[in-house]
C-alpha atoms as a PDB file:
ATOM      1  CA  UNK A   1       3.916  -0.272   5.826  1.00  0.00           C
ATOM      2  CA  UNK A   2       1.260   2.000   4.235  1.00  0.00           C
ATOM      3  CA  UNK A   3      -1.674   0.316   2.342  1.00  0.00           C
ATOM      4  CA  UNK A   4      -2.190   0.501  -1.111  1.00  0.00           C
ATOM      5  CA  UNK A   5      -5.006   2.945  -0.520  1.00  0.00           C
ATOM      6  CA  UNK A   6      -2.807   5.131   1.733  1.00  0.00           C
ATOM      7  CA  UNK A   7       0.101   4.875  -1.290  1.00  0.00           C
ATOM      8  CA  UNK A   8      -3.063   5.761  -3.831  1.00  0.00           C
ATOM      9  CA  UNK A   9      -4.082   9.019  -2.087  1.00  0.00           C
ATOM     10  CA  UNK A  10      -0.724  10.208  -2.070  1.00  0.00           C
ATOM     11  CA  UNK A  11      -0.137  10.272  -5.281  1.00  0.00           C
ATOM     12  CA  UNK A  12      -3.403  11.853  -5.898  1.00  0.00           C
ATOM     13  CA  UNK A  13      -2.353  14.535  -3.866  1.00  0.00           C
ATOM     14  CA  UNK A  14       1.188  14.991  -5.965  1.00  0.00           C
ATOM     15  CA  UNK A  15      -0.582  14.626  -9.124  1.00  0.00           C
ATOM     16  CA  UNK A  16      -3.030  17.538  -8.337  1.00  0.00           C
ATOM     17  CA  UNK A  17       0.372  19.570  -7.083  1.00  0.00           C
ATOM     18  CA  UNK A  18       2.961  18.906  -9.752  1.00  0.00           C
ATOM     19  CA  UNK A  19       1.269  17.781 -13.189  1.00  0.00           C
ATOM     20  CA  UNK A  20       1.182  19.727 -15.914  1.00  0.00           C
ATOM     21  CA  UNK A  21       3.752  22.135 -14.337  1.00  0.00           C
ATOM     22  CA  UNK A  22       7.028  22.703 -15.231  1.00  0.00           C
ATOM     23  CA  UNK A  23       9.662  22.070 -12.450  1.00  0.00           C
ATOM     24  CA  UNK A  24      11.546  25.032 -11.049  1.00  0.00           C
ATOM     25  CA  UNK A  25      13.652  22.557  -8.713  1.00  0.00           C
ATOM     26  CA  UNK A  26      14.162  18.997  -8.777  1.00  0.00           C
ATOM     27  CA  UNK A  27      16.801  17.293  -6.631  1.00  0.00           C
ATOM     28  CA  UNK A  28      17.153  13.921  -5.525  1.00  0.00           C
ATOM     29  CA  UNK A  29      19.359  13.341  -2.535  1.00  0.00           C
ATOM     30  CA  UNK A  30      20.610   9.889  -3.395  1.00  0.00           C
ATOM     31  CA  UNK A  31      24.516   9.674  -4.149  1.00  0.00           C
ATOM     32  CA  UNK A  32      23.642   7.818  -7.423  1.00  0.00           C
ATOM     33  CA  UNK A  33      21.420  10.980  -8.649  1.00  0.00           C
ATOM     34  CA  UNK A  34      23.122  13.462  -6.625  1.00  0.00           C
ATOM     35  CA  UNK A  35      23.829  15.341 -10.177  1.00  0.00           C
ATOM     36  CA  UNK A  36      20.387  14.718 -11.878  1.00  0.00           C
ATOM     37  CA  UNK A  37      18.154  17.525 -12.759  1.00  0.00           C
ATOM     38  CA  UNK A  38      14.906  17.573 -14.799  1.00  0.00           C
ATOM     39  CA  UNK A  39      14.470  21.292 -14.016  1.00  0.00           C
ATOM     40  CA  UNK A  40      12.402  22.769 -16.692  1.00  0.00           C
ATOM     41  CA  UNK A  41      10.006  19.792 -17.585  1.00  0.00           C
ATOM     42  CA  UNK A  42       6.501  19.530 -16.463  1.00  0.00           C
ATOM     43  CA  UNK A  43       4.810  16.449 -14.618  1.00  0.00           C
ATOM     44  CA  UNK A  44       2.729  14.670 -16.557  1.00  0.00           C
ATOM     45  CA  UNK A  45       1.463  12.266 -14.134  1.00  0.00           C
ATOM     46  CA  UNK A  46       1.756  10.801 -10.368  1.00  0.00           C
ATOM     47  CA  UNK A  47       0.278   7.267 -10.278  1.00  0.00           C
ATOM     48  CA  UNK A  48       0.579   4.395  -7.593  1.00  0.00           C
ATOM     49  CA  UNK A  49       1.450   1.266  -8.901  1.00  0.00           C
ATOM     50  CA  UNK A  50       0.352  -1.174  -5.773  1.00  0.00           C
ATOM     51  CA  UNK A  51       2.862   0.607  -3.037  1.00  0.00           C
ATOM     52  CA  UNK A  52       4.645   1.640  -5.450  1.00  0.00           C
ATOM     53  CA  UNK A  53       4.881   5.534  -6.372  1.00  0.00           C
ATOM     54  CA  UNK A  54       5.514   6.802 -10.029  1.00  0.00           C
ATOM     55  CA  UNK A  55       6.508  10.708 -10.928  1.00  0.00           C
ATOM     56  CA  UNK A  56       6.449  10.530 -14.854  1.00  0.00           C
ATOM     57  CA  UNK A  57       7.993  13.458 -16.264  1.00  0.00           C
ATOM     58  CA  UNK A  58       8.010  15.111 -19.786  1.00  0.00           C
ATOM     59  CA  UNK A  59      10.649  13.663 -22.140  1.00  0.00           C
ATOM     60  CA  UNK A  60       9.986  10.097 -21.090  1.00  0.00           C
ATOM     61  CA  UNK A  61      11.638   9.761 -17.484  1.00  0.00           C
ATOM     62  CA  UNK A  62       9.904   8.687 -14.618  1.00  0.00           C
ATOM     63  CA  UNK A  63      10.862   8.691 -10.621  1.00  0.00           C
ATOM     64  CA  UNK A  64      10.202   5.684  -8.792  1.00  0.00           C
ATOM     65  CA  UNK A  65      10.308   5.579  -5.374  1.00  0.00           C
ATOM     66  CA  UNK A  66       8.803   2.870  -2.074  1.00  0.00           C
ATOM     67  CA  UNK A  67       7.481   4.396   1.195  1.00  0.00           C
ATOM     68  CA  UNK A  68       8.397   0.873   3.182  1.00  0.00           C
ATOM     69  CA  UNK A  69       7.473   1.644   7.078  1.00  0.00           C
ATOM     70  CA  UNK A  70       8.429   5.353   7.273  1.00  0.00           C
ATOM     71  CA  UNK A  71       9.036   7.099   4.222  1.00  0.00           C
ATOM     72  CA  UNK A  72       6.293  10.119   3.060  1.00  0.00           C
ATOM     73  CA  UNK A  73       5.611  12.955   0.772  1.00  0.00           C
ATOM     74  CA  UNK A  74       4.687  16.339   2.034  1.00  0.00           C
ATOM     75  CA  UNK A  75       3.259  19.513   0.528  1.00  0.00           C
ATOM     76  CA  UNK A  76       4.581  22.707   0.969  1.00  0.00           C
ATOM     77  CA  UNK A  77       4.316  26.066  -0.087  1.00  0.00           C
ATOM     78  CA  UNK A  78       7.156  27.891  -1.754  1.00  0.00           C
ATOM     79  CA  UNK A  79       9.401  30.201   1.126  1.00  0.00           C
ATOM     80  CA  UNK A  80       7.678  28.122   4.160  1.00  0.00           C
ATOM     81  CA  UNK A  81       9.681  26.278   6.388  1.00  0.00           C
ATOM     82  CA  UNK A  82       8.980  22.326   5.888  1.00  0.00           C
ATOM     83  CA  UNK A  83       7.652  20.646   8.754  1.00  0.00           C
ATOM     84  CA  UNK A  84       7.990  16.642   8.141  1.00  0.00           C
ATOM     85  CA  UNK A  85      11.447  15.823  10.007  1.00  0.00           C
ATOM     86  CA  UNK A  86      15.544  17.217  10.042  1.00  0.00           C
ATOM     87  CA  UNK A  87      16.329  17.879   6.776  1.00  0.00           C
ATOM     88  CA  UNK A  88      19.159  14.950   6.393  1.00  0.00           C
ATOM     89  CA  UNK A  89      16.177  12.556   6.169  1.00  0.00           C
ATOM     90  CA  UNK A  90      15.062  14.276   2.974  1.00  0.00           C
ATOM     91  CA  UNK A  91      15.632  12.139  -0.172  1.00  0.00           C
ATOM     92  CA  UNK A  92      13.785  14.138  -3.270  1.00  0.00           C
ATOM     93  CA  UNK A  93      11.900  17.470  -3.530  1.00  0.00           C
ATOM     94  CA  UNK A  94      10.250  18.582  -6.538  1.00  0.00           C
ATOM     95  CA  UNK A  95       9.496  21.998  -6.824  1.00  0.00           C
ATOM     96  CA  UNK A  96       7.372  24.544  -9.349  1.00  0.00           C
ATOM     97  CA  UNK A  97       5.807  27.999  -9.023  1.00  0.00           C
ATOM     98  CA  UNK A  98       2.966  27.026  -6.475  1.00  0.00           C
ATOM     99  CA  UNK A  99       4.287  23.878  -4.584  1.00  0.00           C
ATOM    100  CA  UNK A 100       7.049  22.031  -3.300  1.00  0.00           C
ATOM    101  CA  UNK A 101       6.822  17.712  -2.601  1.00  0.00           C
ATOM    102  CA  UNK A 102       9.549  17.238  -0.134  1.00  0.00           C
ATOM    103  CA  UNK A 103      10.309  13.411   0.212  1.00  0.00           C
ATOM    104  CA  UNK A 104      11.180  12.159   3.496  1.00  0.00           C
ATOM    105  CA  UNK A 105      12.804   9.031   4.247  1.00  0.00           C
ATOM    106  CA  UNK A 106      12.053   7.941   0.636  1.00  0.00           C
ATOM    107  CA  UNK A 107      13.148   4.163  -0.069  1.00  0.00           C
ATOM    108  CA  UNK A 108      14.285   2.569  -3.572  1.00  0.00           C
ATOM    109  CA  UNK A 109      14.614   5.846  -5.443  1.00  0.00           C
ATOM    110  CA  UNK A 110      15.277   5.045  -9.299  1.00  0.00           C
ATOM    111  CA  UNK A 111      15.378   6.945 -12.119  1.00  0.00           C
ATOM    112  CA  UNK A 112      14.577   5.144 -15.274  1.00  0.00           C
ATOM    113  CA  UNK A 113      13.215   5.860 -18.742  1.00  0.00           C
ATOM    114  CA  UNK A 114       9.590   5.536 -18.917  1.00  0.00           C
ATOM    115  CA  UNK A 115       8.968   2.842 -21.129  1.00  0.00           C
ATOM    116  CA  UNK A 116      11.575   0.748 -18.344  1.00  0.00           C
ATOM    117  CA  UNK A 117       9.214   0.928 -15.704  1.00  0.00           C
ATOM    118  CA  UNK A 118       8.397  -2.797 -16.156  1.00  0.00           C
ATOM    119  CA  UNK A 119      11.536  -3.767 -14.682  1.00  0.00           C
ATOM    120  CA  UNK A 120      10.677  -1.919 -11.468  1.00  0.00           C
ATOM    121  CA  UNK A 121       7.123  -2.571 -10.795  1.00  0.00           C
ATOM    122  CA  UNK A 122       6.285  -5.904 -13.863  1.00  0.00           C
ATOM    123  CA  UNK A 123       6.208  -8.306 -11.149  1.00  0.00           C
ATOM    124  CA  UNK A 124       3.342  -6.601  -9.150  1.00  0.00           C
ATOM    125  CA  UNK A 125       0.000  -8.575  -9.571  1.00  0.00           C
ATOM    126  CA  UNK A 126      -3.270  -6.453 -10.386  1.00  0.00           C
ATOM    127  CA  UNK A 127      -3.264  -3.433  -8.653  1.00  0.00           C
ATOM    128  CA  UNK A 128      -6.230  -3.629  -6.344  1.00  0.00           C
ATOM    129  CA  UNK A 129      -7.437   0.574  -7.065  1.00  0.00           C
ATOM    130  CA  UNK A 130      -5.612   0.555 -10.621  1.00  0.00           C
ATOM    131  CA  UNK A 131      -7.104   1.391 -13.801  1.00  0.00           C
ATOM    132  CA  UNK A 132      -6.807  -2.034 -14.868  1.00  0.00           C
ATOM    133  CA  UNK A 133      -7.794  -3.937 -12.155  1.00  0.00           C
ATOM    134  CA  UNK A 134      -8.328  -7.532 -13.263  1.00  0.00           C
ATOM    135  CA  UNK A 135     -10.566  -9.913 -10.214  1.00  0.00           C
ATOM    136  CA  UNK A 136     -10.308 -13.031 -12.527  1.00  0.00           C
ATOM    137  CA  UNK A 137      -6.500 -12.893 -12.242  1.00  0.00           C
ATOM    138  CA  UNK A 138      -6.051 -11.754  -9.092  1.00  0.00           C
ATOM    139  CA  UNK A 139      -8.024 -14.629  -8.041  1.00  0.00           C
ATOM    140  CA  UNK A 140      -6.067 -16.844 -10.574  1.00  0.00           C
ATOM    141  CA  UNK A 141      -2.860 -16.112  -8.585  1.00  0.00           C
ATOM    142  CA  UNK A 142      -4.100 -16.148  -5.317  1.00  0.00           C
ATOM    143  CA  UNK A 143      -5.157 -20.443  -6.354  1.00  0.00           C
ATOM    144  CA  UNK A 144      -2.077 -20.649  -8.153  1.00  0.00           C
ATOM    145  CA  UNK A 145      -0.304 -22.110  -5.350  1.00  0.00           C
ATOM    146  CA  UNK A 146      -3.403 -24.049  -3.772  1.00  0.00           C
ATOM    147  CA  UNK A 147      -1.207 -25.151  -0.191  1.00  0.00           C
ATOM    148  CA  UNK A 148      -0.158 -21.786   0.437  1.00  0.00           C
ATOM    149  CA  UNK A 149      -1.799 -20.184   3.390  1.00  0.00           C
ATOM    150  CA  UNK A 150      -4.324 -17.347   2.038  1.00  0.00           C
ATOM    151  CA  UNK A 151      -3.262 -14.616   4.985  1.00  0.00           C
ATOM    152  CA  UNK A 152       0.215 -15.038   3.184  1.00  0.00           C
ATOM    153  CA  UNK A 153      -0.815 -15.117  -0.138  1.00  0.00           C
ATOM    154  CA  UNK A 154      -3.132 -11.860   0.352  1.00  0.00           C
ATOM    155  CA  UNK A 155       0.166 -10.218   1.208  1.00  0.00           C
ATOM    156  CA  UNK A 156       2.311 -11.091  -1.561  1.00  0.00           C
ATOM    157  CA  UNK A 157       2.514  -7.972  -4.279  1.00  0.00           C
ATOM    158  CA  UNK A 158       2.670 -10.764  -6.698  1.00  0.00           C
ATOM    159  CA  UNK A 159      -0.642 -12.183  -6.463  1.00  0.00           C
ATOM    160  CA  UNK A 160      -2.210  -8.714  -5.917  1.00  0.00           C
ATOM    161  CA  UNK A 161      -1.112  -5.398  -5.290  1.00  0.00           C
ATOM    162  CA  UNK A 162      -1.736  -2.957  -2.455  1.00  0.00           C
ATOM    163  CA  UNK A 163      -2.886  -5.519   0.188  1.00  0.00           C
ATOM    164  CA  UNK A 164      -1.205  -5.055   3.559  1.00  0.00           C
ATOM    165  CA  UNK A 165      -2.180  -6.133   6.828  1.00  0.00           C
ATOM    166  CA  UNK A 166      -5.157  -3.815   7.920  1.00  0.00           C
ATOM    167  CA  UNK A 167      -6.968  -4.976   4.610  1.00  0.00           C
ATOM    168  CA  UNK A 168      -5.917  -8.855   5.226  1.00  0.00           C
ATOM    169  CA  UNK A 169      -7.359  -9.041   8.571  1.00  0.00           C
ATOM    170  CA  UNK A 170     -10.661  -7.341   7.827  1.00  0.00           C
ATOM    171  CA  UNK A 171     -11.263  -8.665   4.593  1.00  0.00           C
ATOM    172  CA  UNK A 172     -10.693 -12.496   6.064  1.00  0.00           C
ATOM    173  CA  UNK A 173     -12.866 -12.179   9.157  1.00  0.00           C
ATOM    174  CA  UNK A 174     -15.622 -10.527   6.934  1.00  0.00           C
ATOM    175  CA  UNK A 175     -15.757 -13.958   4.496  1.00  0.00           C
ATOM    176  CA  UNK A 176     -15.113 -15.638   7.817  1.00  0.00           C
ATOM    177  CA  UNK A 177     -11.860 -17.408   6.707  1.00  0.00           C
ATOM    178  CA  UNK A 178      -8.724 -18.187   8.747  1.00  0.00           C
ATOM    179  CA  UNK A 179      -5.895 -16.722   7.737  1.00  0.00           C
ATOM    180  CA  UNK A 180      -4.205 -20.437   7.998  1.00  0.00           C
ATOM    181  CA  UNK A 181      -6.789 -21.571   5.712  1.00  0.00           C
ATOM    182  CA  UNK A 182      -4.828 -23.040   2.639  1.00  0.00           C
ATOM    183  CA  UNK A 183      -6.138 -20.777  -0.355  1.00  0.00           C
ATOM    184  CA  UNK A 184      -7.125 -24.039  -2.033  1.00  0.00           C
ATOM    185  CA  UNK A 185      -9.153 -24.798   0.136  1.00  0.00           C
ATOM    186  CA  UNK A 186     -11.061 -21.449   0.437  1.00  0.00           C
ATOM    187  CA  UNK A 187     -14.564 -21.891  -0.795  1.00  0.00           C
ATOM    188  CA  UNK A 188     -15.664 -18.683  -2.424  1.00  0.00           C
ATOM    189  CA  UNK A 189     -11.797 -16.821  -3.664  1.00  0.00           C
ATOM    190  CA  UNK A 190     -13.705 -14.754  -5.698  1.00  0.00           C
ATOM    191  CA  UNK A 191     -15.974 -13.065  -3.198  1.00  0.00           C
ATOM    192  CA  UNK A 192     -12.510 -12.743  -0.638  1.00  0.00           C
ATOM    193  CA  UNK A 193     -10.699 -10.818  -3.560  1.00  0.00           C
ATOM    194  CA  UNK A 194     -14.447  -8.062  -4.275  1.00  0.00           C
ATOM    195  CA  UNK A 195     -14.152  -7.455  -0.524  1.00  0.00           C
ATOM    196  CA  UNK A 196     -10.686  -6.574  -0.537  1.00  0.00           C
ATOM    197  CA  UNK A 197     -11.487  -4.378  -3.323  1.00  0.00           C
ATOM    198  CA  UNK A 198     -14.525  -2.975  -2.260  1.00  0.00           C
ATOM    199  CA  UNK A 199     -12.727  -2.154   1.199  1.00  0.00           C
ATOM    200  CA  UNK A 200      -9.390  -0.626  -0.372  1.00  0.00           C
ATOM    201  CA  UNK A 201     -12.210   1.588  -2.480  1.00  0.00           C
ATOM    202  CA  UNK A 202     -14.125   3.211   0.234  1.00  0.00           C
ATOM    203  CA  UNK A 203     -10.692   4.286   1.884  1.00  0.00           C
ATOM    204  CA  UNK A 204      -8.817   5.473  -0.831  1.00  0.00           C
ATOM    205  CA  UNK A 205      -9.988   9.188  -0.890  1.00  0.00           C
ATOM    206  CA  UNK A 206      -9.271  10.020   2.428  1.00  0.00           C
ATOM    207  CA  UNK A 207      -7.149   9.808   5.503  1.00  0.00           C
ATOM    208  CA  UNK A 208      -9.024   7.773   7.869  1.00  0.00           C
ATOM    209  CA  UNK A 209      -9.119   4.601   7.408  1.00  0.00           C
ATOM    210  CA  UNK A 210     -12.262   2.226   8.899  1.00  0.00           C
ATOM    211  CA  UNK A 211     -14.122  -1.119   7.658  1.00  0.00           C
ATOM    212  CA  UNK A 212     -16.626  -1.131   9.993  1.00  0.00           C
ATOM    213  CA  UNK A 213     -18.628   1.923   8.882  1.00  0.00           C
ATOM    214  CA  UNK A 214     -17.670   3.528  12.138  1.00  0.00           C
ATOM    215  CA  UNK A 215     -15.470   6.381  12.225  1.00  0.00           C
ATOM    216  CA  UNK A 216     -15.317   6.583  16.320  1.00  0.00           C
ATOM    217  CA  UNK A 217     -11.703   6.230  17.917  1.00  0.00           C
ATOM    218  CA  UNK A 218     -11.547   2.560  18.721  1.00  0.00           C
ATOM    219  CA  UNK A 219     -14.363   1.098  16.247  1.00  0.00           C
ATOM    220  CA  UNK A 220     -12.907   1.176  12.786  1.00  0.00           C
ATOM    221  CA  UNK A 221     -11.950  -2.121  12.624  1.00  0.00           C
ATOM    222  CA  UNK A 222     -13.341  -5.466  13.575  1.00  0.00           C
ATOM    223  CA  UNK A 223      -9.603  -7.609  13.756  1.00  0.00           C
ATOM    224  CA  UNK A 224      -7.063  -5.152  12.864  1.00  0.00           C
ATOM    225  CA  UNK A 225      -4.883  -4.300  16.080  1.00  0.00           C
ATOM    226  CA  UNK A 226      -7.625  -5.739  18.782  1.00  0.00           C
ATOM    227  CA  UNK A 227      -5.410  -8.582  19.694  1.00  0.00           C
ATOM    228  CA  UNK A 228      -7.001  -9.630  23.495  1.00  0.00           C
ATOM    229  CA  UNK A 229      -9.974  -7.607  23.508  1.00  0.00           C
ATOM    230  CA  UNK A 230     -14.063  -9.242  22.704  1.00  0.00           C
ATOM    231  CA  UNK A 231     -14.872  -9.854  18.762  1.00  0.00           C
ATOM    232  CA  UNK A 232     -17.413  -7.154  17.900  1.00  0.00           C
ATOM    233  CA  UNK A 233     -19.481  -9.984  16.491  1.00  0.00           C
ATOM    234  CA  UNK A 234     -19.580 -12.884  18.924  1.00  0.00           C
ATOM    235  CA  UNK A 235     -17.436 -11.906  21.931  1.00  0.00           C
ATOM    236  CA  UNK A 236     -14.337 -14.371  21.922  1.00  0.00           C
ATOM    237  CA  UNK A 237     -11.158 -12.930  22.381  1.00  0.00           C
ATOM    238  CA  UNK A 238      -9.164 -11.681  19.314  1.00  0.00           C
ATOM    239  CA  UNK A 239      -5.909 -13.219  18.489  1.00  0.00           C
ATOM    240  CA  UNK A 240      -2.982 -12.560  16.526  1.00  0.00           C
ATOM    241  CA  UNK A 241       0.352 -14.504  15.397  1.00  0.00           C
ATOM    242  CA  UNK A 242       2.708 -13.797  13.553  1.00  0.00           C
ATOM    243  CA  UNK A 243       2.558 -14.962   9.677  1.00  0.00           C
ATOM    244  CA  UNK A 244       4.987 -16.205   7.159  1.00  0.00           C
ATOM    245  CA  UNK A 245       8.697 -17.014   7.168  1.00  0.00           C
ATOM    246  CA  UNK A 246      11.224 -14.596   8.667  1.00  0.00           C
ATOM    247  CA  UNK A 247      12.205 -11.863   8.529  1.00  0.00           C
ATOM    248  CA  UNK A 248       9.429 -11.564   6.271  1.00  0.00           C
ATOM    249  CA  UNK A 249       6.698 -12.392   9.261  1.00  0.00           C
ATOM    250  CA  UNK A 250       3.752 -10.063   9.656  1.00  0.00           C
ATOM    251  CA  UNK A 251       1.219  -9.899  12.221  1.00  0.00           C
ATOM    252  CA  UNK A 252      -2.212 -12.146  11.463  1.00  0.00           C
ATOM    253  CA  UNK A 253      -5.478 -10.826  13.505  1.00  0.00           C
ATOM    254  CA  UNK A 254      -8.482 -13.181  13.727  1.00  0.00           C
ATOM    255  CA  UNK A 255     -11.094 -14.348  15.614  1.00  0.00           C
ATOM    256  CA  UNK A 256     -11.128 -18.282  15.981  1.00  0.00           C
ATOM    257  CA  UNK A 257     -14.698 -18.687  16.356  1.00  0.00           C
ATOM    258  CA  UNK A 258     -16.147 -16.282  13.432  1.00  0.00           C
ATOM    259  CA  UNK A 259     -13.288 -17.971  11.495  1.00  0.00           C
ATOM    260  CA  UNK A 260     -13.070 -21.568  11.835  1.00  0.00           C
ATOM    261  CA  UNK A 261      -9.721 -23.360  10.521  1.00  0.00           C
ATOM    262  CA  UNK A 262      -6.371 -24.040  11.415  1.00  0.00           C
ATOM    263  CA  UNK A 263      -4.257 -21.485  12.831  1.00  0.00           C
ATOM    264  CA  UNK A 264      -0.483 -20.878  14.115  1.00  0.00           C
ATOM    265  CA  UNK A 265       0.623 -23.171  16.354  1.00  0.00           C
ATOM    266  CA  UNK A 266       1.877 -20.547  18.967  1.00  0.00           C
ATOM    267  CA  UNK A 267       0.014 -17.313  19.586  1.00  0.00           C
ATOM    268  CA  UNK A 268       0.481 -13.792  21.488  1.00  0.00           C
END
């Protein structure tokens, strides 16, 4: 599932292509809005809510929809052929005079009045690259349930929003902290929840994505998908395990000597 910074650049890319422009074509191809049109109204704003993505349109109606695993937006230019998969797979495409944003494989489509959006995205904890991003109560939530391992607790939109697993891994061996560690019992929660943030921030405006200031194939990350192969730091072999309760379960990379604690108690 894309990151929060991944979810963040897309929408800066639809809000540079569609606000302020009136829509020449707007369909959604969802049964439930297979007769909606907002032809005629300009974007006023694209903005990423966590993962979330919301197209606010003039007259108080906004679009939300999820990428999940493989859904995207693409940019295209009026009369060209659209290259991001067979047509049937398209769920939304927004047209006006200079662009079209053809949705692909888009998940929880809704349309809902503006001032409803609450009830779509009011659960989410801070967003981690939002406007209003709050540390104190990220970190607030993240304690709330002091038992709770912290690798689970990063990921759960609740507590904040926009962590996934790339930014869990890295963010956990940087501090040094197992991912089985219970979040009670993590010693500096603060400083865990500024390098998530900082790290989310310095990949947000672009595609790549890298925590280890390296950009070469191979060394972007230090954890993140190195299951097997030497730490960068102290040579033991990377490990990863799958983490929290199915189907739910997402993959955990660490290194058990730069991060001391208790851990799964089977591993791949």
């Amino acid at each position: 599932m894309p990151e929060g910074d991944t979810v963040w650049l897309a929408c800066a890319r639809l809000h540079r292509a569609l606000a302020g422009r009136a829509l020449t074509r707007f369909e959604l191809r969802v049964p439930r809005y297979a007769t909606a049109d907002l032809t005629g109204r300009a974007v006023d704003s694209v903005v990423a809510r966590g993962k979330h993505i919301l197209v606010r349109v003039e007259g108080g109606t906004t679009l939300h929809c999820h990428l999940r695993m493989d859904g995207r937006w693409r940019l295209e230019r009026p009369g060209t052929r659209w290259r991001g998969g067979p047509g049937h797979q398209v769920r939304a495409v927004l047209a006006n005079a200079d662009m079209v944003a053809v949705g692909y494989r888009l998940h929880d489509v809704r349309l809902v009045p503006t001032t409803a959006e609450h009830l779509l995205v009011g659960h989410l904890g801070p967003d981690v690259l939002g406007p209003d991003w709050a540390p104190d109560e990220a970190v607030r939530r993240l304690a709330s349930d002091p038992a709770r391992p912290v690798g689970e607790a990063l990921l759960d939109q609740r507590a904040l929003a926009g962590v996934g697993t790339l930014y869990r891994a890295e963010s956990l061996f940087l501090r040094g902290v197992s991912p089985w560690t219970p979040a009670g019992r993590v010693t500096d929660l603060p400083a865990l929840v500024d390098i998530v943030h900082r790290l989310m921030r310095a990949n947000r405006d672009h595609d790549w994505q890298a925590t280890t200031g390296m950009l070469r194939p191979g060394s972007t990350t230090w954890v993140f998908e190195r299951a097997g192969r030497p730490c960068r730091r102290c040579g033991d072999g990377v490990r990863v395990a799958d983490q929290g309760r199915a189907p739910y379960g997402r993959p955990s990379y660490w290194c058990p000597t730069c991060q001391p604690g208790p851990g799964p108690e089977r591993t791949d």
